[in-house]
C-alpha atoms as a PDB file:
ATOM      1  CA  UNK A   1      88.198 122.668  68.146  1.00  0.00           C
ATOM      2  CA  UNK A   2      84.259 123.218  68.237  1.00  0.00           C
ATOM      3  CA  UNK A   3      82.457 120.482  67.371  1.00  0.00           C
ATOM      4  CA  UNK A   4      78.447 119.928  66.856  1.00  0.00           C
ATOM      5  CA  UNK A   5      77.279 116.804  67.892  1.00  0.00           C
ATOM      6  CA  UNK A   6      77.461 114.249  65.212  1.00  0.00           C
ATOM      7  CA  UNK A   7      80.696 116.126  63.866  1.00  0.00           C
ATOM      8  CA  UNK A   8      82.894 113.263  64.912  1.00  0.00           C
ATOM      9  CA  UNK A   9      82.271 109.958  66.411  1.00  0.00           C
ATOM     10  CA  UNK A  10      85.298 108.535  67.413  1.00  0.00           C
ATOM     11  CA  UNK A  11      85.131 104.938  67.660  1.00  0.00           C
ATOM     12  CA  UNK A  12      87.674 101.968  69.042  1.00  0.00           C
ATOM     13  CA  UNK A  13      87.590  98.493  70.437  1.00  0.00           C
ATOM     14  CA  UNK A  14      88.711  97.014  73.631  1.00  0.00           C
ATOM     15  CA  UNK A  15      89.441  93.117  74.184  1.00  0.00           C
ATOM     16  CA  UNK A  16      89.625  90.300  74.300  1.00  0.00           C
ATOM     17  CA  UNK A  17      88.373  90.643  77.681  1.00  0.00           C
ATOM     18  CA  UNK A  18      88.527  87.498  80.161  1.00  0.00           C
ATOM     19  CA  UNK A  19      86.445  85.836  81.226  1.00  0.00           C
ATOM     20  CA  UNK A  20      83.452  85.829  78.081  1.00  0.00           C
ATOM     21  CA  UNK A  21      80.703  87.740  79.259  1.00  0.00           C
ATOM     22  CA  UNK A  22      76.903  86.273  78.771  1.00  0.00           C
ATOM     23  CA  UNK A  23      76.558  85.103  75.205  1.00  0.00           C
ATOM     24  CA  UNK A  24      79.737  84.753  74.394  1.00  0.00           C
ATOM     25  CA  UNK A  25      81.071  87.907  73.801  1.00  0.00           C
ATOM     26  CA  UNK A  26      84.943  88.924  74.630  1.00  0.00           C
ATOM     27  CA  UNK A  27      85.197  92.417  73.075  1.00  0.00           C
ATOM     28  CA  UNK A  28      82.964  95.607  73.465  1.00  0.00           C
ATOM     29  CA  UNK A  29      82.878  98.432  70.479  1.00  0.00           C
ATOM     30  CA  UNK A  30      82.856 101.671  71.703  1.00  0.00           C
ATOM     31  CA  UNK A  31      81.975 105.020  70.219  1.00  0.00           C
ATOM     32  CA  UNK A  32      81.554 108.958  71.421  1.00  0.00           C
ATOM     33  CA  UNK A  33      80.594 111.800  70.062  1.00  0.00           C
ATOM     34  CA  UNK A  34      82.438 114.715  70.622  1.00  0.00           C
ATOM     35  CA  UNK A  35      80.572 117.857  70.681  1.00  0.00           C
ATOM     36  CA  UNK A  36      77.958 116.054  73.183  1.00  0.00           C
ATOM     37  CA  UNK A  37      80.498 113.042  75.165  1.00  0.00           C
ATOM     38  CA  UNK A  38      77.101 110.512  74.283  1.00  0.00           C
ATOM     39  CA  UNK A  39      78.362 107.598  74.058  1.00  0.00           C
ATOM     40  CA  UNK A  40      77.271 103.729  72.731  1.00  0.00           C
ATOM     41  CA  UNK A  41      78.759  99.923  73.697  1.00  0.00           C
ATOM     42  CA  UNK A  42      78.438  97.196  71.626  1.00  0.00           C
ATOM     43  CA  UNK A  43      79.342  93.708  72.824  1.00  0.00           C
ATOM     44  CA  UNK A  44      80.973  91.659  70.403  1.00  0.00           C
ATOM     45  CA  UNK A  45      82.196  87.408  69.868  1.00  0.00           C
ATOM     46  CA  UNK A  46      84.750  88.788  68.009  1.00  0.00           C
ATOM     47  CA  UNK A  47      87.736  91.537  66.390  1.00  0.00           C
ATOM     48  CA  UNK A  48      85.754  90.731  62.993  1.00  0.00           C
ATOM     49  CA  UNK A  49      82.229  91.402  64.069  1.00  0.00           C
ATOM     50  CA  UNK A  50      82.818  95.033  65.099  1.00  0.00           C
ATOM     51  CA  UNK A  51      82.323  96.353  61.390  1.00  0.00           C
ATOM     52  CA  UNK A  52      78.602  95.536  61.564  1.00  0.00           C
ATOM     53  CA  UNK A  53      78.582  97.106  64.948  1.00  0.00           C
ATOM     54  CA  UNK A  54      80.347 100.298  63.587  1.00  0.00           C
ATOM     55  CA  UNK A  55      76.859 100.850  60.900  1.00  0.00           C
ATOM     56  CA  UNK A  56      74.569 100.436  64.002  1.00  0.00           C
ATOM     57  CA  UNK A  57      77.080 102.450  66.120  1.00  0.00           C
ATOM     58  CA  UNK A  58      76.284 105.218  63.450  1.00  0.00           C
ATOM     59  CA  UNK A  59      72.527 105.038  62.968  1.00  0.00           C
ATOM     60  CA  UNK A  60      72.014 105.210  66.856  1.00  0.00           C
ATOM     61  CA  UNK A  61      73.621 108.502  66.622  1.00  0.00           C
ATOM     62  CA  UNK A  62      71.268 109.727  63.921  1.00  0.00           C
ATOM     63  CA  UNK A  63      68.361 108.472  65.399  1.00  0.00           C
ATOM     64  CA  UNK A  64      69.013 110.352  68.508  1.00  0.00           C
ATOM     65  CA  UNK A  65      70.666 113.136  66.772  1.00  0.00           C
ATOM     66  CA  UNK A  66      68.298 113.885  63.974  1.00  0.00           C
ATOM     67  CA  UNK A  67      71.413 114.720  61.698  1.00  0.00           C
ATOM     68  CA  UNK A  68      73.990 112.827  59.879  1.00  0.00           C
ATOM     69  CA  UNK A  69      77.194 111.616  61.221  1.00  0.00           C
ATOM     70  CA  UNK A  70      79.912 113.902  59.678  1.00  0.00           C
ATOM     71  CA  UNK A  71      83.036 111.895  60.528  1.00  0.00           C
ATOM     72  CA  UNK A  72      84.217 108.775  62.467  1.00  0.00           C
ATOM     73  CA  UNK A  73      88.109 108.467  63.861  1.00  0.00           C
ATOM     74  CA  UNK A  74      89.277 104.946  64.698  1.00  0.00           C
ATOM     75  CA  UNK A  75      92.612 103.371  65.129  1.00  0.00           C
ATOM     76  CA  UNK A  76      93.867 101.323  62.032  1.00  0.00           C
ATOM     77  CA  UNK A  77      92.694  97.923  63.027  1.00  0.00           C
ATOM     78  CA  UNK A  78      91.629  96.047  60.832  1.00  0.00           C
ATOM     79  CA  UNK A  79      88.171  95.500  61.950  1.00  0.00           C
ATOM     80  CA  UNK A  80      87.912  99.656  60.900  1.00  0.00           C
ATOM     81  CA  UNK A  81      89.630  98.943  57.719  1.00  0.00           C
ATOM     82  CA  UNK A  82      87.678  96.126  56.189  1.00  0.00           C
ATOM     83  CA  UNK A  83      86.476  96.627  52.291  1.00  0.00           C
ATOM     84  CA  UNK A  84      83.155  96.304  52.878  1.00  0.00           C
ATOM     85  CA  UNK A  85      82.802  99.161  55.820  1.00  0.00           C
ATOM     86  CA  UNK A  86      84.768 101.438  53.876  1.00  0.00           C
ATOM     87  CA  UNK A  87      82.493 101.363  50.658  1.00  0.00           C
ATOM     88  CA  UNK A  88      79.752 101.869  53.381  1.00  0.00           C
ATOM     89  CA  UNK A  89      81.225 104.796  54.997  1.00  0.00           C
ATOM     90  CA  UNK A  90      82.215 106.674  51.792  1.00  0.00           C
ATOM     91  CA  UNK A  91      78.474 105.493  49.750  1.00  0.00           C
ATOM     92  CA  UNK A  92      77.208 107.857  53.050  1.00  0.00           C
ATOM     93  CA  UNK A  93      79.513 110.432  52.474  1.00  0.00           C
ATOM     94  CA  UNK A  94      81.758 110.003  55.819  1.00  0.00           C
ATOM     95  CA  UNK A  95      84.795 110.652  56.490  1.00  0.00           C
ATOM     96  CA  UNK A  96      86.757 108.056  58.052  1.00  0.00           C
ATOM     97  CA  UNK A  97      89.949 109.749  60.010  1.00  0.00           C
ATOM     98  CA  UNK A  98      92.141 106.775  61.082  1.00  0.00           C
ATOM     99  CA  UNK A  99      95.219 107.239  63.798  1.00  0.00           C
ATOM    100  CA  UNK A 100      98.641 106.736  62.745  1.00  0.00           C
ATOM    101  CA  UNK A 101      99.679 103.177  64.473  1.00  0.00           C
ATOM    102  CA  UNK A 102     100.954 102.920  67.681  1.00  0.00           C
ATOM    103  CA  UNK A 103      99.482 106.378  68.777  1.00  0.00           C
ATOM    104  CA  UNK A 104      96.354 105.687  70.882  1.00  0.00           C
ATOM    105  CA  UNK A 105      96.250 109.571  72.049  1.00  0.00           C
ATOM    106  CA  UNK A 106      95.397 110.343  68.451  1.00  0.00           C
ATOM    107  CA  UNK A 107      92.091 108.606  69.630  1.00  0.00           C
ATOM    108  CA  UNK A 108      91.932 110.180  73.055  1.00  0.00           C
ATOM    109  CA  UNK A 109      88.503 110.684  73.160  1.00  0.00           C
ATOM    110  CA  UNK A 110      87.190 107.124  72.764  1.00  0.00           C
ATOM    111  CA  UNK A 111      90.348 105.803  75.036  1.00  0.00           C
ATOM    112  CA  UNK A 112      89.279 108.307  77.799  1.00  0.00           C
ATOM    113  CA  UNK A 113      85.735 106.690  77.445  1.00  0.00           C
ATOM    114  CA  UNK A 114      87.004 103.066  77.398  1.00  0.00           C
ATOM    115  CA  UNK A 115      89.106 103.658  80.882  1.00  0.00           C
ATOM    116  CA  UNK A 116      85.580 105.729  82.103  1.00  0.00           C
ATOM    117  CA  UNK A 117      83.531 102.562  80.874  1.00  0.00           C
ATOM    118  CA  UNK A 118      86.335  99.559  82.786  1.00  0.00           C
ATOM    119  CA  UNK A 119      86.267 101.711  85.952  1.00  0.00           C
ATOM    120  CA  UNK A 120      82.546 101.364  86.678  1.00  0.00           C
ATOM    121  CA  UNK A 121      82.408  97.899  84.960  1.00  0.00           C
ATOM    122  CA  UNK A 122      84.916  96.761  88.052  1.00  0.00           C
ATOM    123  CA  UNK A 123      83.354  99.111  90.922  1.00  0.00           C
ATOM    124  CA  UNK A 124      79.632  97.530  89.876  1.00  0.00           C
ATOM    125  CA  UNK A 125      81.006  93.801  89.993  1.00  0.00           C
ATOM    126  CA  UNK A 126      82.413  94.147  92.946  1.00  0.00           C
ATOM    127  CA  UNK A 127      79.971  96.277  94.776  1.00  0.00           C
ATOM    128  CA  UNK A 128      77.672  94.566  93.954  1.00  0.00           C
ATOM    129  CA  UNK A 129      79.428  90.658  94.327  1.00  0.00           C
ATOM    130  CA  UNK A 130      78.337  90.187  90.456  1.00  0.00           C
ATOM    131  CA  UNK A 131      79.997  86.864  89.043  1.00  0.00           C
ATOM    132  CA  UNK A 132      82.843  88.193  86.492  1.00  0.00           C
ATOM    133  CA  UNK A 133      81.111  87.115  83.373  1.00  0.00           C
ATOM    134  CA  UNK A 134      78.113  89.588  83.877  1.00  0.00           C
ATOM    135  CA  UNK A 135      81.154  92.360  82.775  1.00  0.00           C
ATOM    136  CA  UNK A 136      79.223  92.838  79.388  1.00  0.00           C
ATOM    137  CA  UNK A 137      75.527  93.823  81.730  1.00  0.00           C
ATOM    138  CA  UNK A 138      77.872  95.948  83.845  1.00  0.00           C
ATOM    139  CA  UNK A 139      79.651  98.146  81.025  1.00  0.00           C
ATOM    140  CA  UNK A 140      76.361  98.283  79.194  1.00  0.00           C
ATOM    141  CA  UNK A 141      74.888 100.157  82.247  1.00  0.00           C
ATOM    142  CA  UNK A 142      77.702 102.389  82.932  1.00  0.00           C
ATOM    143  CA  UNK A 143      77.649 103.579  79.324  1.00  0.00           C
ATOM    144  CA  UNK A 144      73.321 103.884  80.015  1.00  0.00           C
ATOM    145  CA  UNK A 145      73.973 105.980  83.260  1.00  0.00           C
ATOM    146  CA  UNK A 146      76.698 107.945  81.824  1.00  0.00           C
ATOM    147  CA  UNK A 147      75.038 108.953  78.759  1.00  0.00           C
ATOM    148  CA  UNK A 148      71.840 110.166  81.737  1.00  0.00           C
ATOM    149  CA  UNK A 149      74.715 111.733  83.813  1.00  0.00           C
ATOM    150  CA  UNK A 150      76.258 115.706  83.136  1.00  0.00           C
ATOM    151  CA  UNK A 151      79.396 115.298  81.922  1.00  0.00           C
ATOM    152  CA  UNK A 152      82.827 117.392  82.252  1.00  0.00           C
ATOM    153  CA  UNK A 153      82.627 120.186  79.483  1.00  0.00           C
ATOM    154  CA  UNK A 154      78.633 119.345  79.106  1.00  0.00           C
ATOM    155  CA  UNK A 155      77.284 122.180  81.789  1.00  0.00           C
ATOM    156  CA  UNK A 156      74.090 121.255  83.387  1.00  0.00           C
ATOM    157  CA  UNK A 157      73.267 118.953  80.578  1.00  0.00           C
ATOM    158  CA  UNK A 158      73.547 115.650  79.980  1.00  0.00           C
ATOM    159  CA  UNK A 159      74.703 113.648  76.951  1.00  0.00           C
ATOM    160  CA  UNK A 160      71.658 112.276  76.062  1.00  0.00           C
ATOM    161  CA  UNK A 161      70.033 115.708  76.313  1.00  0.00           C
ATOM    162  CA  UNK A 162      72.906 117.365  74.124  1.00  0.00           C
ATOM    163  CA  UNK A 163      72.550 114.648  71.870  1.00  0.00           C
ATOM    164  CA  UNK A 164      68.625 114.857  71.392  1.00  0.00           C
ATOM    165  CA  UNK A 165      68.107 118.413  72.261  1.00  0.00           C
ATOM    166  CA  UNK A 166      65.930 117.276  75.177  1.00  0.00           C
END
């Protein structure tokens, strides 16, 4: 399927990851956009604080985009389900496409990111002898340099350039 960017965001969460990063925070929120493969990390305390970081998730997109998120796809964890996001999401006029359980493929986009994001998170703090709680620095700048970096199915652009149309 062709998508324009802000079509779909798909959006999941990884963690708890050991040991807490800086401040903290044991779980990182991540989201993608599929027409464009930009992408956004959120760090998190905890499962219950990724709602919140779902509604920033979405107005970085539009910033950047200059459009209105269409649709988000997330797994049916409860930290997607919540009451309060899902009054959000439908006052905006999203859709929100949640996976049947157990089938992580139905999310293959944001999974595909999430391996893409642990990868460089464990080549950078080890390359680089960082101690293992600066994890949550290192996936921050992986997602920064990927989102600078032309992607598989992107051309000669980048992301960030798809994603701002400069």
């Amino acid at each position: 399927q062709k998508y324009k960017p802000l079509d779909r965001i798909s959006i999941d969460l990884m963690g708890p990851i050991e040991p807490e990063a800086l401040g903290g925070h044991r779980y990182v929120v991540t989201a993608v956009d599929a027409a464009t493969k930009a992408c956004k990390v959120y760090l998190a305390p905890t499962k219950d604080a990724a709602a919140g970081f779902v509604k920033e998730t979405i107005s970085w997109f539009e910033q950047r985009g200059g459009c209105s998120v269409k649709a988000i796809r997330t797994d049916r964890g409860s930290e997607f389900l919540n009451k309060e996001l899902m009054e959000w999401l439908q006052d905006r006029g999203i859709i929100h496409e949640k996976t049947a359980g157990y089938e992580p493929q139905q999310n293959g986009q944001a999974e595909r990111l999430n391996r893409t994001l642990m990868e460089g998170t464990r080549a950078l703090l080890i390359q680089s002898n960082m101690p293992h709680p600066l994890w949550g620095e290192a996936v921050r700048t992986v997602a920064y340099v990927r989102n600078l970096v032309p992607a598989k199915g992107t051309g000669d652009k980048s992301p960030a350039e798809l994603l701002t149309g400069s």
